[in-house]
Protein backbone atom coordinates (compact mmCIF):
# COMPACT_ATOMS: atom_id res chain seq x y z
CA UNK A 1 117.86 135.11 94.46
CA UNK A 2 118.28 131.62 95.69
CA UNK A 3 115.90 131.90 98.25
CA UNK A 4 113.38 132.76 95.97
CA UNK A 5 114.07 129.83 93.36
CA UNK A 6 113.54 127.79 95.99
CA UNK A 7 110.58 128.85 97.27
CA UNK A 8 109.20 128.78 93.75
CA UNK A 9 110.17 124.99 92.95
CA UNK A 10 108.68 124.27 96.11
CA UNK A 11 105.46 125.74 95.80
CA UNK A 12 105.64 124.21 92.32
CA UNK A 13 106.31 120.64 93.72
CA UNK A 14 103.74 121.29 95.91
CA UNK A 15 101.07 121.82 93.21
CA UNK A 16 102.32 119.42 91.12
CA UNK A 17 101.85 116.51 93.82
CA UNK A 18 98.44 117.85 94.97
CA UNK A 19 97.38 117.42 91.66
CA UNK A 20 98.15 113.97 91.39
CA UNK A 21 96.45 112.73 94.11
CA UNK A 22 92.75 112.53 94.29
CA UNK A 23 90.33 111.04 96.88
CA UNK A 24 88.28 107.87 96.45
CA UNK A 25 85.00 109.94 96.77
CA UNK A 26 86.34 112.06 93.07
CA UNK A 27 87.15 109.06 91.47
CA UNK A 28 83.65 107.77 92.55
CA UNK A 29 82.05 110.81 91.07
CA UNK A 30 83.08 110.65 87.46
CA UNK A 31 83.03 106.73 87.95
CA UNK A 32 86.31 105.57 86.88
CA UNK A 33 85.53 107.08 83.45
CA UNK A 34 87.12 109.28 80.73
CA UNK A 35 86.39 112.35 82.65
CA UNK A 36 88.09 111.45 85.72
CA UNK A 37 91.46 113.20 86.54
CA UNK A 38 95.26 111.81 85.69
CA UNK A 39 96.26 111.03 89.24
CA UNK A 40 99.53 109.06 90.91
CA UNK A 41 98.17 108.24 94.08
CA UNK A 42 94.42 107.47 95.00
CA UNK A 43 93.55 108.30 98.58
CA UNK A 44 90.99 107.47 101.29
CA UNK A 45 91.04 111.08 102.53
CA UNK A 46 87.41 110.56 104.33
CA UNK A 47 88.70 107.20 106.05
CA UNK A 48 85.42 105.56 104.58
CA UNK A 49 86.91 102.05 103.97
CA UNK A 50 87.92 102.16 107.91
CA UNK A 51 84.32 100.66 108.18
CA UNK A 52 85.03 98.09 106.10
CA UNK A 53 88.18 96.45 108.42
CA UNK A 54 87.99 93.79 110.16
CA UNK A 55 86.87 90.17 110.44
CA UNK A 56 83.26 89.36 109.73
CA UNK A 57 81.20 85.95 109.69
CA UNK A 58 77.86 85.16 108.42
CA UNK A 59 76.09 81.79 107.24
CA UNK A 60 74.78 81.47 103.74
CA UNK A 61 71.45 79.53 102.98
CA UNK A 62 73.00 76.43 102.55
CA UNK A 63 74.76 76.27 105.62
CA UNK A 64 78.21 77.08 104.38
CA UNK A 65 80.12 79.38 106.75
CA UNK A 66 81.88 82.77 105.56
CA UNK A 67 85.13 84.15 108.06
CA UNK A 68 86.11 87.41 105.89
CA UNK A 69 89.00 89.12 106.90
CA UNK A 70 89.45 92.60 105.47
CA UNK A 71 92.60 94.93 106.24
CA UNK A 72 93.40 98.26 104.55
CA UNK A 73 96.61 99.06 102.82
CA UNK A 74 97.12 102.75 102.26
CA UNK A 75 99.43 104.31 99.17
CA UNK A 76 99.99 100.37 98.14
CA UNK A 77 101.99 100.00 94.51
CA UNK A 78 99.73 99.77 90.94
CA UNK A 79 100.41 98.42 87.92
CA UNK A 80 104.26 98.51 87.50
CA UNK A 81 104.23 101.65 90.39
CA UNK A 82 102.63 103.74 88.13
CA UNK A 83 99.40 104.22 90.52
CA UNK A 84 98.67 103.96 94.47
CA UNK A 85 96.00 103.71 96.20
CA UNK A 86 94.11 103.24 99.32
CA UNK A 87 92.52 100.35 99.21
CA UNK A 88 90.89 97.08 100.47
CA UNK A 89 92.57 93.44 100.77
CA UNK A 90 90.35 90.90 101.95
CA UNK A 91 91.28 87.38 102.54
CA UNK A 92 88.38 84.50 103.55
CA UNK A 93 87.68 80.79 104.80
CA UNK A 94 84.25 78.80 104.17
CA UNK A 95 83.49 75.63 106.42
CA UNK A 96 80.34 74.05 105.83
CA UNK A 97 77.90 72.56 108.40
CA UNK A 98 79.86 71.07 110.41
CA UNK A 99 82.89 73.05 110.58
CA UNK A 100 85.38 71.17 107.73
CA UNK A 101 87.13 73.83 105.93
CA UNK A 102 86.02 73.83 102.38
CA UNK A 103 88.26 77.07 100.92
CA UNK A 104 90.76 79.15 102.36
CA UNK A 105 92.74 82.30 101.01
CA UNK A 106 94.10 83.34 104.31
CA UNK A 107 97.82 82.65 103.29
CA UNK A 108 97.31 84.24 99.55
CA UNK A 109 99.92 87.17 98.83
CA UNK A 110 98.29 90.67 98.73
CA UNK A 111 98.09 90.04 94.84
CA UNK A 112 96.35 86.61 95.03
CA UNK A 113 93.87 88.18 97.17
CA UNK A 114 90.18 90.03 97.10
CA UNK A 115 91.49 93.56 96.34
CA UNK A 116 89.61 96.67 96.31
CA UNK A 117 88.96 99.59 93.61
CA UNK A 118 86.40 102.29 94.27
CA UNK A 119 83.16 103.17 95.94
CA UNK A 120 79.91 103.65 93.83
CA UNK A 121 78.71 107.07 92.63
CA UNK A 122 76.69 107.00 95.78
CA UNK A 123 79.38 105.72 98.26
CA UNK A 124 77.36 103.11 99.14
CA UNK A 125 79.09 99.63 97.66
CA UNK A 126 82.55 99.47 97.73
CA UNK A 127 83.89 96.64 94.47
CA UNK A 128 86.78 94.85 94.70
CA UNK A 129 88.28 92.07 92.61
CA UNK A 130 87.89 88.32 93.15
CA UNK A 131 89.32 84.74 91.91
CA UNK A 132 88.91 81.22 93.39
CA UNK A 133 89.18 79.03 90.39
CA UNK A 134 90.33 80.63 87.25
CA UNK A 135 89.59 77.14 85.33
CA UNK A 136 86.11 77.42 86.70
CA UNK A 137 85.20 80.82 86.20
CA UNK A 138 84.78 81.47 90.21
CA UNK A 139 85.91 85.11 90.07
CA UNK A 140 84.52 88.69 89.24
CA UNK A 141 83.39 91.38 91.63
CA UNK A 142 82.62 91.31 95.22
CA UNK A 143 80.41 94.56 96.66
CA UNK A 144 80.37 95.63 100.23
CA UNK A 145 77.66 97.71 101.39
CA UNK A 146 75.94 98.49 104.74
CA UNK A 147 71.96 97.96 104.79
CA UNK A 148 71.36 100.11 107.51
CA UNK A 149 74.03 103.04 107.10
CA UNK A 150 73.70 103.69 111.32
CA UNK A 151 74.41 99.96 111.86
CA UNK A 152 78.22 99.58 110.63
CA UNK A 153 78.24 95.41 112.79
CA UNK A 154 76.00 94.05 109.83
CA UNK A 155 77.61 94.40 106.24
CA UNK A 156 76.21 92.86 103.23
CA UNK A 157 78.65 90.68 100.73
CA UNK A 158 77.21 90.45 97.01
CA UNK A 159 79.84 88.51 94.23
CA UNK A 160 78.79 89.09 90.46
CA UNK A 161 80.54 86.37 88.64
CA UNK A 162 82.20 87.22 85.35
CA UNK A 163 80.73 86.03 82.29
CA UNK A 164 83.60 84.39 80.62
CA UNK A 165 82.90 80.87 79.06
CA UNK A 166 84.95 78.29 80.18
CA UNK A 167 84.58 74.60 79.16
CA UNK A 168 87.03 72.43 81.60
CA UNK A 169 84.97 73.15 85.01
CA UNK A 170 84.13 69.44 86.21
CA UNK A 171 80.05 69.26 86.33
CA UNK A 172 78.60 70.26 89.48
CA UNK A 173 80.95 72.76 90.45
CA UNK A 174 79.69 75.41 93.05
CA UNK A 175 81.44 78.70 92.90
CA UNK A 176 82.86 79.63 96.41
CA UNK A 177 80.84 82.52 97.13
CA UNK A 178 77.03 82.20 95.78
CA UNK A 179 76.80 84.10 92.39
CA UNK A 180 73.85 87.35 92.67
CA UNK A 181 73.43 86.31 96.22
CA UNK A 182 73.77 88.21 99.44
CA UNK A 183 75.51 86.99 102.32
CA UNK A 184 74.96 89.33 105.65
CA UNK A 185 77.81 89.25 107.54
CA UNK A 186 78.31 90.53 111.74
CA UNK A 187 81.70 92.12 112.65
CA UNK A 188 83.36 89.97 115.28
């Protein structure tokens, strides 16, 4: 008799926990919506932000350089533990020209830095999170995507700035990373 109550609460706590954990490609699906599943724990069962790690440079128009640095952190705490998830944390460093550093996040705390959320319903772009300058407005949503799916060295690095209004910004102020621009970047 106790063998068998045991069995059953384990197979229970087995089905229980599968069904809290779901894979980044399901959450893509129903797109983060309503219709998505309750889940505890949000995982990269397909590996497809392994792509994504690493450190990658590129050169914007204007001559500014871009180091990105992106690592992943697997079953990493949500809001007050409630969720995990697998997910991106990038950190970054712009020169310009002539090599004088102009921005720097590379000693930001996980929380301070670019963090990731969830692929498109395509698996294409992968968003995550972004702020430079609160008082300015230099944050919103950075997405990673690969041009050429067979060539995983050259990524492309779009940030769409959030369209808050903010009224203390000196004049003349440059977000870090170019608003609605891309930025190709080659994995070191």
């Amino acid at each position: 008799m106790k063998n068998k109550l045991v069995y059953i609460l384990i197979v229970f706590t087995s089905i229980f926990y599968k069904s809290q954990t779901i894979s980044l490609d399901e959450l893509s699906q129903c797109e983060n919506g309503p219709n998505c599943p309750d889940y505890k724990y949000l995982k990269d069962t397909n590996n497809r932000l392994n792509k994504f790690i690493g450190i990658w440079k590129g050169t914007y128009t204007d001559g500014r350089i871009y180091e990105f640095h992106f690592v992943k952190k697997e079953n990493d705490g949500g809001w007050f533990n409630e969720k995990f998830w697998d997910k991106l944390i990038g950190r970054f460093i712009v020169k310009d020209n002539i090599g004088n550093i102009i921005y720097t996040s590379m000693n930001n705390n996980d929380l301070n830095s670019m963090s990731g959320y969830y692929f498109d319903k395509d698996l294409k772009k992968y968003k995550l999170s972004y702020t430079a300058n609160a008082d300015c407005n230099d944050g919103g949503y950075i997405y990673l995507s690969f041009p050429d799916p067979n060539n995983l060295n050259q990524m492309k690095l779009v940030f769409m700035q959030d369209m808050d209004i903010i009224t203390s910004c000196p004049t003349g102020y440059k977000t870090v990373i170019p608003d609605a621009k891309a930025i190709i970047l080659t994995k070191q």
